[in-house]
Protein backbone atom coordinates (compact mmCIF):
# COMPACT_ATOMS: atom_id res chain seq x y z
CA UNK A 1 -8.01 -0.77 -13.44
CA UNK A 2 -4.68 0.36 -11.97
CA UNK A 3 -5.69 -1.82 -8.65
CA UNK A 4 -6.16 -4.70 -11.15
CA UNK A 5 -2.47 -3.69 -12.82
CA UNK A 6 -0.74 -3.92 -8.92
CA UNK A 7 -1.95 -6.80 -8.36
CA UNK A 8 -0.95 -8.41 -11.70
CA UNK A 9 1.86 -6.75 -11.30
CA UNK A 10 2.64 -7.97 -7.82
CA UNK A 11 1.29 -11.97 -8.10
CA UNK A 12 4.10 -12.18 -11.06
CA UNK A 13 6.87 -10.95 -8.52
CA UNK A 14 5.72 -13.30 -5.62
CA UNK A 15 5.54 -16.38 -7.04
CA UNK A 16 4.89 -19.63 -5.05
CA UNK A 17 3.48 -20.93 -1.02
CA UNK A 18 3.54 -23.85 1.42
CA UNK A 19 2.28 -27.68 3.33
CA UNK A 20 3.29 -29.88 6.09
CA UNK A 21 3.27 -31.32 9.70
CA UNK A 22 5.39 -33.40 11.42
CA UNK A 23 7.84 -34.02 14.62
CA UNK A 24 11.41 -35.54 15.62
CA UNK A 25 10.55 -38.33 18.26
CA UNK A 26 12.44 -39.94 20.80
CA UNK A 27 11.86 -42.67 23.03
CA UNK A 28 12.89 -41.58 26.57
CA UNK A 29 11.66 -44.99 28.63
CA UNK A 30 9.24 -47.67 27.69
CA UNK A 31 7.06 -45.28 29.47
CA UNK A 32 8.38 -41.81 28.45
CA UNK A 33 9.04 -40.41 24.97
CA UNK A 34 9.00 -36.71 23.75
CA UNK A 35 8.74 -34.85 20.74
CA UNK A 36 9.86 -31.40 19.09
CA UNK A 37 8.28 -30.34 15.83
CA UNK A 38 6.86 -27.05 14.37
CA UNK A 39 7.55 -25.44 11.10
CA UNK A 40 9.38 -21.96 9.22
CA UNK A 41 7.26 -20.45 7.35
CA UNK A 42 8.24 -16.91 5.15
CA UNK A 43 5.38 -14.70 3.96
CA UNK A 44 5.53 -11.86 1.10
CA UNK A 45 2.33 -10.25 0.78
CA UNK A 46 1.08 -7.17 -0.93
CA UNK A 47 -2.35 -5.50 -0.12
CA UNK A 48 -3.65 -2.75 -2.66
CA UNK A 49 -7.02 -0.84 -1.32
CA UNK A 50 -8.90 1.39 1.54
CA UNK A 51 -7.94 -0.94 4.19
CA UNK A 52 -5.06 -0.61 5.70
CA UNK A 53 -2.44 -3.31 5.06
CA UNK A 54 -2.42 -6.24 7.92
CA UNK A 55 -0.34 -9.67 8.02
CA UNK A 56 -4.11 -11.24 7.45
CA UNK A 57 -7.55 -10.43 7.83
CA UNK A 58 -9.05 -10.72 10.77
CA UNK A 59 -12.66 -9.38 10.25
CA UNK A 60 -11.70 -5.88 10.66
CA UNK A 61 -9.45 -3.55 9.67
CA UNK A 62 -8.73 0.08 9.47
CA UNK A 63 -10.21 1.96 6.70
CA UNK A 64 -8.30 4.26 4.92
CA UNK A 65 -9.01 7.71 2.98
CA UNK A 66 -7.80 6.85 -0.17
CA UNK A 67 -6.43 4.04 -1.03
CA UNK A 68 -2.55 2.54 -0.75
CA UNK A 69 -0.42 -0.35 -1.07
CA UNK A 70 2.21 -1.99 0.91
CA UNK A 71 4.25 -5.10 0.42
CA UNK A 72 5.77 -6.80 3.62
CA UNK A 73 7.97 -10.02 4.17
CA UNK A 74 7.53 -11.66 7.44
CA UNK A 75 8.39 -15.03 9.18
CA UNK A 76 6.27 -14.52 11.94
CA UNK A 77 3.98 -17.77 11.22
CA UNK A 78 6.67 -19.91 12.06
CA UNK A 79 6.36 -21.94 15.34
CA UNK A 80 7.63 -24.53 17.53
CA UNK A 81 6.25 -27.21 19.81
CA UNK A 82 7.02 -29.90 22.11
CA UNK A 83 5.01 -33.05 23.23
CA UNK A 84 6.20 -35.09 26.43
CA UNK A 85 4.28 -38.29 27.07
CA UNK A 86 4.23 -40.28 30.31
CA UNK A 87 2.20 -43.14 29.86
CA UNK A 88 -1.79 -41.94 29.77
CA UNK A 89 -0.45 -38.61 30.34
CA UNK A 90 0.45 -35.97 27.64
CA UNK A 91 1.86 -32.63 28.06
CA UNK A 92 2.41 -30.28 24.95
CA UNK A 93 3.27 -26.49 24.51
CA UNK A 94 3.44 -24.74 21.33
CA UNK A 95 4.43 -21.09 20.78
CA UNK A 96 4.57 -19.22 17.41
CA UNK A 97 5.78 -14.94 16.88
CA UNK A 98 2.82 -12.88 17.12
CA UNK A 99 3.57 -11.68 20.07
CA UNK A 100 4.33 -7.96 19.00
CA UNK A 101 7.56 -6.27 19.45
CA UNK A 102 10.43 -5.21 16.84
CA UNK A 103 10.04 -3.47 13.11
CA UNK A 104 11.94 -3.54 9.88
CA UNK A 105 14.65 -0.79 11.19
CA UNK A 106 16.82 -3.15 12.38
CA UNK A 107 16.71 -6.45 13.53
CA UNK A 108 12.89 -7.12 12.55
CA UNK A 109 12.93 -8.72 15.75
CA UNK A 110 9.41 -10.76 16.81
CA UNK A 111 8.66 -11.34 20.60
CA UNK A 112 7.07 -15.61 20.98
CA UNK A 113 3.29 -16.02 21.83
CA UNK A 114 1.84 -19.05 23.62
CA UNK A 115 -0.22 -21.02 21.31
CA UNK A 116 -1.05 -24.02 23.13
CA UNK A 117 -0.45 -25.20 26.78
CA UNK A 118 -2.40 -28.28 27.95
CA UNK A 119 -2.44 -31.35 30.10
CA UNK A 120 -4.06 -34.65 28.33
CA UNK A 121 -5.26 -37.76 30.91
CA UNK A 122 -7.31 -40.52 29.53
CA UNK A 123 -10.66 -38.45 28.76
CA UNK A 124 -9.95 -35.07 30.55
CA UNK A 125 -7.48 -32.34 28.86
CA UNK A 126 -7.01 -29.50 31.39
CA UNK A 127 -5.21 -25.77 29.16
CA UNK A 128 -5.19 -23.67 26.68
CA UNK A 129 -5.70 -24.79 23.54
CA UNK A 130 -8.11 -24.85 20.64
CA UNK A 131 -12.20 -24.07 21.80
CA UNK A 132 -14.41 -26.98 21.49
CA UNK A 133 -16.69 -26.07 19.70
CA UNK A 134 -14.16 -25.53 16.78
CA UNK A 135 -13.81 -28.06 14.14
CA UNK A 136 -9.92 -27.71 12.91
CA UNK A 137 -10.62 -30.23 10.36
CA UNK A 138 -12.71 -27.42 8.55
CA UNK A 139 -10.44 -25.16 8.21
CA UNK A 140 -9.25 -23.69 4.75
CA UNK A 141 -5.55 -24.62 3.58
CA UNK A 142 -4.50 -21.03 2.70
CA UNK A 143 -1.15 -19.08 2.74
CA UNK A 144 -3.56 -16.42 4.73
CA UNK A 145 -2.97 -16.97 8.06
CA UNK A 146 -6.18 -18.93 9.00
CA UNK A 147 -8.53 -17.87 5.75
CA UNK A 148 -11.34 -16.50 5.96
CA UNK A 149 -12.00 -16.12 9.26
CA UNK A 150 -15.20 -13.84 9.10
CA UNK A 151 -16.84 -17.68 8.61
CA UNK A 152 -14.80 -19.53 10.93
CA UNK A 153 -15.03 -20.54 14.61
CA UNK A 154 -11.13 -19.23 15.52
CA UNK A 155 -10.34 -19.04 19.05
CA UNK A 156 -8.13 -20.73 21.84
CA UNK A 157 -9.26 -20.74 25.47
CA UNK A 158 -8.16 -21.97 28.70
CA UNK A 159 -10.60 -24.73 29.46
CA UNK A 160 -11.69 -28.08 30.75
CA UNK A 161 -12.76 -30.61 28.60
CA UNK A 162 -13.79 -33.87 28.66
CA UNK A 163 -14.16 -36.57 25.73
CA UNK A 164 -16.09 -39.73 25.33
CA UNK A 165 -16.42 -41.06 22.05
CA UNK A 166 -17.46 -38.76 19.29
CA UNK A 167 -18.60 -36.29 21.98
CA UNK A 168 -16.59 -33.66 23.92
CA UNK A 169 -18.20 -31.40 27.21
CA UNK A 170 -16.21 -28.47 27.83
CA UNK A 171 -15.94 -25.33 30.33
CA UNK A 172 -14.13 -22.72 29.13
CA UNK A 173 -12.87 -18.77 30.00
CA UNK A 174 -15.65 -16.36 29.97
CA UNK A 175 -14.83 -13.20 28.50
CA UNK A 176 -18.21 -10.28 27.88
CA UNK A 177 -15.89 -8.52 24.68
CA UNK A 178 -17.62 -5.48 24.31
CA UNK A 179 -18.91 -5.88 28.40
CA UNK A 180 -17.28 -5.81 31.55
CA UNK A 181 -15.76 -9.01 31.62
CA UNK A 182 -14.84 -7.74 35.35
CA UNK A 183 -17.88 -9.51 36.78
CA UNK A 184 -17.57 -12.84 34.22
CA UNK A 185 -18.14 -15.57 36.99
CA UNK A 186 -20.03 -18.30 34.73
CA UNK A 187 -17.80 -20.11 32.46
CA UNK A 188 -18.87 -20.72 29.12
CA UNK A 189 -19.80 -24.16 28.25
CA UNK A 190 -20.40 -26.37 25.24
CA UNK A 191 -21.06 -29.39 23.92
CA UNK A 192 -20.32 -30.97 20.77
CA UNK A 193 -20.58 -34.62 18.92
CA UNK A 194 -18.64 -35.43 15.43
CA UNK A 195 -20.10 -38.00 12.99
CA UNK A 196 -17.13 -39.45 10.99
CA UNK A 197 -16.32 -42.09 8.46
CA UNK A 198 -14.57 -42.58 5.70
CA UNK A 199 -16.87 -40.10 4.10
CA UNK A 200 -15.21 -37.47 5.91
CA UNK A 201 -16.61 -36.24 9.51
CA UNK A 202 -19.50 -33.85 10.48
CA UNK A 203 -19.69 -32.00 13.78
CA UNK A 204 -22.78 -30.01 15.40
CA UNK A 205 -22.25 -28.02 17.91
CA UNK A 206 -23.79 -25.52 20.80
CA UNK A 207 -22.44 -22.66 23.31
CA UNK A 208 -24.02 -21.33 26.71
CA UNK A 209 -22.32 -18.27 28.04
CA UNK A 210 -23.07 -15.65 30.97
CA UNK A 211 -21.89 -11.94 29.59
CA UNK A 212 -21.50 -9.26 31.70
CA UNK A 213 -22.70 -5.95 29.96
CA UNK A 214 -20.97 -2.64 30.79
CA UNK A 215 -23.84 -1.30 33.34
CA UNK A 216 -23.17 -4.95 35.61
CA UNK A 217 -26.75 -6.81 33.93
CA UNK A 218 -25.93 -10.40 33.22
CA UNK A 219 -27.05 -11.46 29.54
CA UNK A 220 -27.48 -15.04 28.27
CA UNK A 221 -26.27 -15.70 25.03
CA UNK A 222 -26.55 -19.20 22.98
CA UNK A 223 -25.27 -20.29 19.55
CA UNK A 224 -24.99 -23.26 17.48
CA UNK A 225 -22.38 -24.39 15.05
CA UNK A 226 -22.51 -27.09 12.58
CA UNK A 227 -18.58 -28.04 10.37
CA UNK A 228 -17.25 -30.66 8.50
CA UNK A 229 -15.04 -31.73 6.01
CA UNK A 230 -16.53 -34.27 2.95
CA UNK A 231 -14.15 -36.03 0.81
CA UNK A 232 -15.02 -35.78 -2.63
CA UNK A 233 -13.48 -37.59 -5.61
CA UNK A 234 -9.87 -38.89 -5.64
CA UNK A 235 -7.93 -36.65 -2.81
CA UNK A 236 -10.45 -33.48 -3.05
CA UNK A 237 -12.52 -32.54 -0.30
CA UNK A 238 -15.05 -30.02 0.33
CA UNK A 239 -15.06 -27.97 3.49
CA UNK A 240 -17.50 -25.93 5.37
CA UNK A 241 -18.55 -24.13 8.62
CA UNK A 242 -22.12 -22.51 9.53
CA UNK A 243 -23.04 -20.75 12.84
CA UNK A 244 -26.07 -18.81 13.98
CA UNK A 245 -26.47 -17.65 17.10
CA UNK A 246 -25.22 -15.12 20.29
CA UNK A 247 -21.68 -16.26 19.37
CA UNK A 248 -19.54 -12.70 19.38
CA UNK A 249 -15.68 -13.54 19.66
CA UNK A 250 -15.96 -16.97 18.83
CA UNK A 251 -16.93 -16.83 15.43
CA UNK A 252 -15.02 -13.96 12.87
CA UNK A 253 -12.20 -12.97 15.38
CA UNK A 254 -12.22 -9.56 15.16
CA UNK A 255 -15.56 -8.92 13.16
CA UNK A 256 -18.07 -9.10 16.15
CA UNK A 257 -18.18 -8.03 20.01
CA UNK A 258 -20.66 -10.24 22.08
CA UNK A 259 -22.26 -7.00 23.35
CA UNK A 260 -22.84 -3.73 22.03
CA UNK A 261 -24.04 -1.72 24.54
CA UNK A 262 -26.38 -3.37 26.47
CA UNK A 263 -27.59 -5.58 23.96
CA UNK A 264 -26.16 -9.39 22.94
CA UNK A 265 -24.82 -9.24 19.35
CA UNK A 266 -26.20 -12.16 17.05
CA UNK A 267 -24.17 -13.22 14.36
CA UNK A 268 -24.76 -15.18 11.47
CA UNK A 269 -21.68 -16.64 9.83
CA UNK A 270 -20.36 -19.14 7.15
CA UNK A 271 -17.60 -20.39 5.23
CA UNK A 272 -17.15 -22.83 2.34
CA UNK A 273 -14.50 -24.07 0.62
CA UNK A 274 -13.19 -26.55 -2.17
CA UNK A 275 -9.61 -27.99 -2.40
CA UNK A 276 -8.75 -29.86 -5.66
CA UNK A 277 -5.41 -32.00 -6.42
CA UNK A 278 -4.18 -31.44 -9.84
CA UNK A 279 -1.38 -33.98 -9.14
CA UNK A 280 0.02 -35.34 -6.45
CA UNK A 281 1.97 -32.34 -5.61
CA UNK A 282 0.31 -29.24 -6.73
CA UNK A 283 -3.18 -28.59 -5.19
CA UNK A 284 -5.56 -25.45 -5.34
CA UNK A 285 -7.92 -23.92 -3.13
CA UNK A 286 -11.33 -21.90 -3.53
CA UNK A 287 -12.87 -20.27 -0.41
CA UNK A 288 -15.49 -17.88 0.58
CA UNK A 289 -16.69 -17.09 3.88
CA UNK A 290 -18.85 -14.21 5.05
CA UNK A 291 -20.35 -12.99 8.18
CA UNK A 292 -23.26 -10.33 9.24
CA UNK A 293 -24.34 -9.18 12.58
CA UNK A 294 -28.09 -7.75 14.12
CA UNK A 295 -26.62 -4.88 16.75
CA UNK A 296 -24.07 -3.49 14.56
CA UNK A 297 -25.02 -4.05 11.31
CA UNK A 298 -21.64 -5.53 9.84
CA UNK A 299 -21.07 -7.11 6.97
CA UNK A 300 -17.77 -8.81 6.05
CA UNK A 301 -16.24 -10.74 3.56
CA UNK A 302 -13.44 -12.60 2.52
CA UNK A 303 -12.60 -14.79 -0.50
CA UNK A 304 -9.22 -16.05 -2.35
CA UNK A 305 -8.10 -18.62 -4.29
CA UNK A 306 -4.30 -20.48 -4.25
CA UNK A 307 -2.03 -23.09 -5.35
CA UNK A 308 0.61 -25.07 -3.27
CA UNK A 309 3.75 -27.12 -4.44
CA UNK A 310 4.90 -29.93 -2.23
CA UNK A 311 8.55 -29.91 -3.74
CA UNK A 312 9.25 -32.79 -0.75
CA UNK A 313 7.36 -34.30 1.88
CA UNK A 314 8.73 -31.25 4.33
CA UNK A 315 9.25 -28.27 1.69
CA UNK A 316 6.20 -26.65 -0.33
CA UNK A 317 5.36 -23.37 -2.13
CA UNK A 318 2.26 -21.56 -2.97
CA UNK A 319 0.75 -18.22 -4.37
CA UNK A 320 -2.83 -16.60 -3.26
CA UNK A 321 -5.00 -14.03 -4.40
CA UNK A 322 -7.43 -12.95 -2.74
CA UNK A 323 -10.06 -9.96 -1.38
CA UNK A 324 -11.61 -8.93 2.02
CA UNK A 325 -14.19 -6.12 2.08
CA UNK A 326 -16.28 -4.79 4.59
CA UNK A 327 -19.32 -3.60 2.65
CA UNK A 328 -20.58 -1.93 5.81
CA UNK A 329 -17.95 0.43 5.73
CA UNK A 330 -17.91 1.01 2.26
CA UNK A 331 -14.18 -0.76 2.19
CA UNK A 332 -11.78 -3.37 0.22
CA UNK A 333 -8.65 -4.68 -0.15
CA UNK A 334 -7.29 -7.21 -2.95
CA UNK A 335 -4.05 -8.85 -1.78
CA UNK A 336 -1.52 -11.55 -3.24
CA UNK A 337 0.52 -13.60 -0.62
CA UNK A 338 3.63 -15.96 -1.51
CA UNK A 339 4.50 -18.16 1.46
CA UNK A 340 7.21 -20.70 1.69
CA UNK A 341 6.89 -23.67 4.93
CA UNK A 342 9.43 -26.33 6.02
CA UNK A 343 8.10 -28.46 8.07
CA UNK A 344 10.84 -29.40 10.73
C-alpha cells in the first residue's frame, strides 16, 4: 500500500514524455549532400522496490534487502548524428551519453558512446550498427529507454551485411558471453526476409553462432526470431516480437548469458504491444514482454503503460508507469518516468 502511495504520489509530480525524428540537410554537390540530426531528450524517473534503481531495465538488476526509492533526472538519452552521402555511397555516425563518467556532485558530466558507425554501398553496409536479425520497426514507443527489453532482440554489432530485396545475409562479431570469447573465430551469421505491405511488415528470422565455453570446447548454438508491426484501425498498430532458441545476448540484454558453464543457454522470449491514438497528438502505449531461460532458470518481466503529447511536430511530452520483476529472484520494482524530446 505505501509502494502504491509513492508511486501515486510520484506520477502526479512528473507529469508528461516525448516523439520525433528528423535532420537539417544540405546539399553539398549534385553528388554530395550531408546531414546532422539527433534529438534532447530529459528523463525524471522514480523507482520504488527491491531492485535497485537503474536509468532502465535491462533484464537484470541488483536486488536489494529491503526495499528503497530513488528519483533521478538525466539527459543522457540525448544523441547526435551525421549522414554524408556521395552518390551510392553513405556514411553515418551516431553517438548518444551512456558512456559512463561524471555524477550529480558537480557538473553531472556524461562521457559520448558510439551508437552507430557504418559504410552503405548499393547492397553491402560494412559497421556497427543495429544486428540483423532485429526488427526496429517492432519496437515499443516508451519513455523507458528501449521497453521491455527482456522480449526484445536489442543489440548493435560490427558486421557485414548484405541486402537484396526483402532479404538481408549478415556476418557479424562473435562474442561466447558467459565463455571465453578469447578463442571466438566463427562469426555469427544470419539470415532474415521481411514480408511488408500496407498491412504493416512481418520478418522471420534465424542465427548460427560458434561459442567458445570457458574450458576451450566449441558449442553450436541456433535461434529463430519472428517480429512485426500490424496496423490496426485508423493510426493504431499492434507490435510484437517472439524468439526461441540458443540466442543468449541477443535477445533480453542483460537477462541471459549464451553459456553457463559449459552448457548453451536456451531462451525463450516475447514481447507484445498495442499503441492507440486518442487524437492526433496524444497517443498511449500498452506493453508486456517476458523472457525465461533452461540453464539458469530466469524468469523476467517487464510491463508499463504511457501517454505522449506531440505539442509540435519536433516537441512532445509523456508520462509512464510501469513494473519489472524478476520472479526468479523473488524481486520488483514499480517505476514512473516523465521524459521530454526535441527533435533537432
Amino acid at each position: 500500500m505505501i509502494r502504491i502511495k509513492k508511486l501515486l504520489l510520484a506520477s502526479s509530480l512528473f507529469a508528461l514524455t516525448a516523439t520525433a525524428n528528423a535532420a537539417y540537410e544540405f546539399k553539398i554537390s549534385d553528388e554530395d549532400k550531408i546531414s546532422f540530426g539527433g534529438y534532447i531528450k530529459m528523463d525524471a524517473r522514480y523507482v520504488d522496490g527491491n531492485i535497485g534503481f537503474r536509468d532502465f531495465w535491462i533484464g537484470t538488476g541488483t536486488v536489494l534487502e529491503k526495499d528503497a526509492s530513488q528519483t533521478k533526472f538525466f539527459t543522457n538519452e540525448t544523441r547526435f548524428n551525421m549522414k554524408y552521402v556521395h552518390g551510392e555511397v553513405t556514411g553515418f555516425i551516431e553517438l548518444d551519453f551512456y558512456g559512463g563518467g561524471g555524477n550529480e556532485v558537480i557538473s553531472n558530466s556524461s562521457h559520448p558512446r558510439l551508437r552507430h558507425a557504418f559504410i552503405k554501398y548499393q547492397n553491402i553496409l560494412v559497421g556497427q550498427t543495429w544486428s540483423t536479425f532485429m526488427n526496429t520497426s517492432a519496437l515499443a514507443e516508451t519513455a523507458d529507454f528501449a521497453g521491455p527489453m527482456v522480449g526484445e532482440v536489442f543489440v548493435r554489432n560490427n558486421q557485414i551485411r548484405y541486402s537484396s530485396g526483402n532479404l538481408q545475409l549478415a556476418i557479424e562479431n562473435p562474442e561466447s558471453y558467459g565463455g571465453d570469447p578469447t578463442n571466438d573465430s566463427v562469426p555469427d551469421v544470419m539470415a532474415k526476409y521481411t514480408f511488408k505491405g500496407d498491412w504493416g511488415n512481418v520478418s522471420v528470422a534465424g542465427l548460427y553462432r560458434n561459442l567458445t565455453t570457458v574450458s576451450g570446447n566449441d558449442e553450436r548454438a541456433l535461434g529463430v526470431s519472428v517480429a512485426g508491426r500490424i496496423k490496426t484501425v485508423g493510426k493504431d498498430d499492434f507490435r510484437f516480437q517472439i524468439h526461441q532458441g540458443d540466442l543468449g545476448r541477443y535477445v533480453g540484454v542483460a537477462a541471459a548469458k549464451d553459456l553457463v558453464g559449459e552448457e548453451v543457454e536456451e531462451t525463450t522470449s516475447f514481447m507484445v504491444a498495442y499503441r492507440h491514438f486518442w487524437s492526433n497528438d496524444i497517443r498511449s502505449s500498452v506493453f508486456y514482454g517476458n523472457i525465461t531461460t533452461e540453464e539458469s532458470d530466469a524468469d523476467r518481466t517487464h510491463w508499463g503503460i504511457n501517454v505522449f503529447k506531440s505539442y509540435t511536430a519536433k516537441l512532445s511530452f509523456g508520462l509512464e508507469i510501469g513494473n519489472f520483476e524478476m520472479a526468479d529472484l523473488d524481486a520488483d520494482s514499480d517505476y514512473v518516468q516523465f521524459s521530454a524530446k526535441y527533435v533537432l
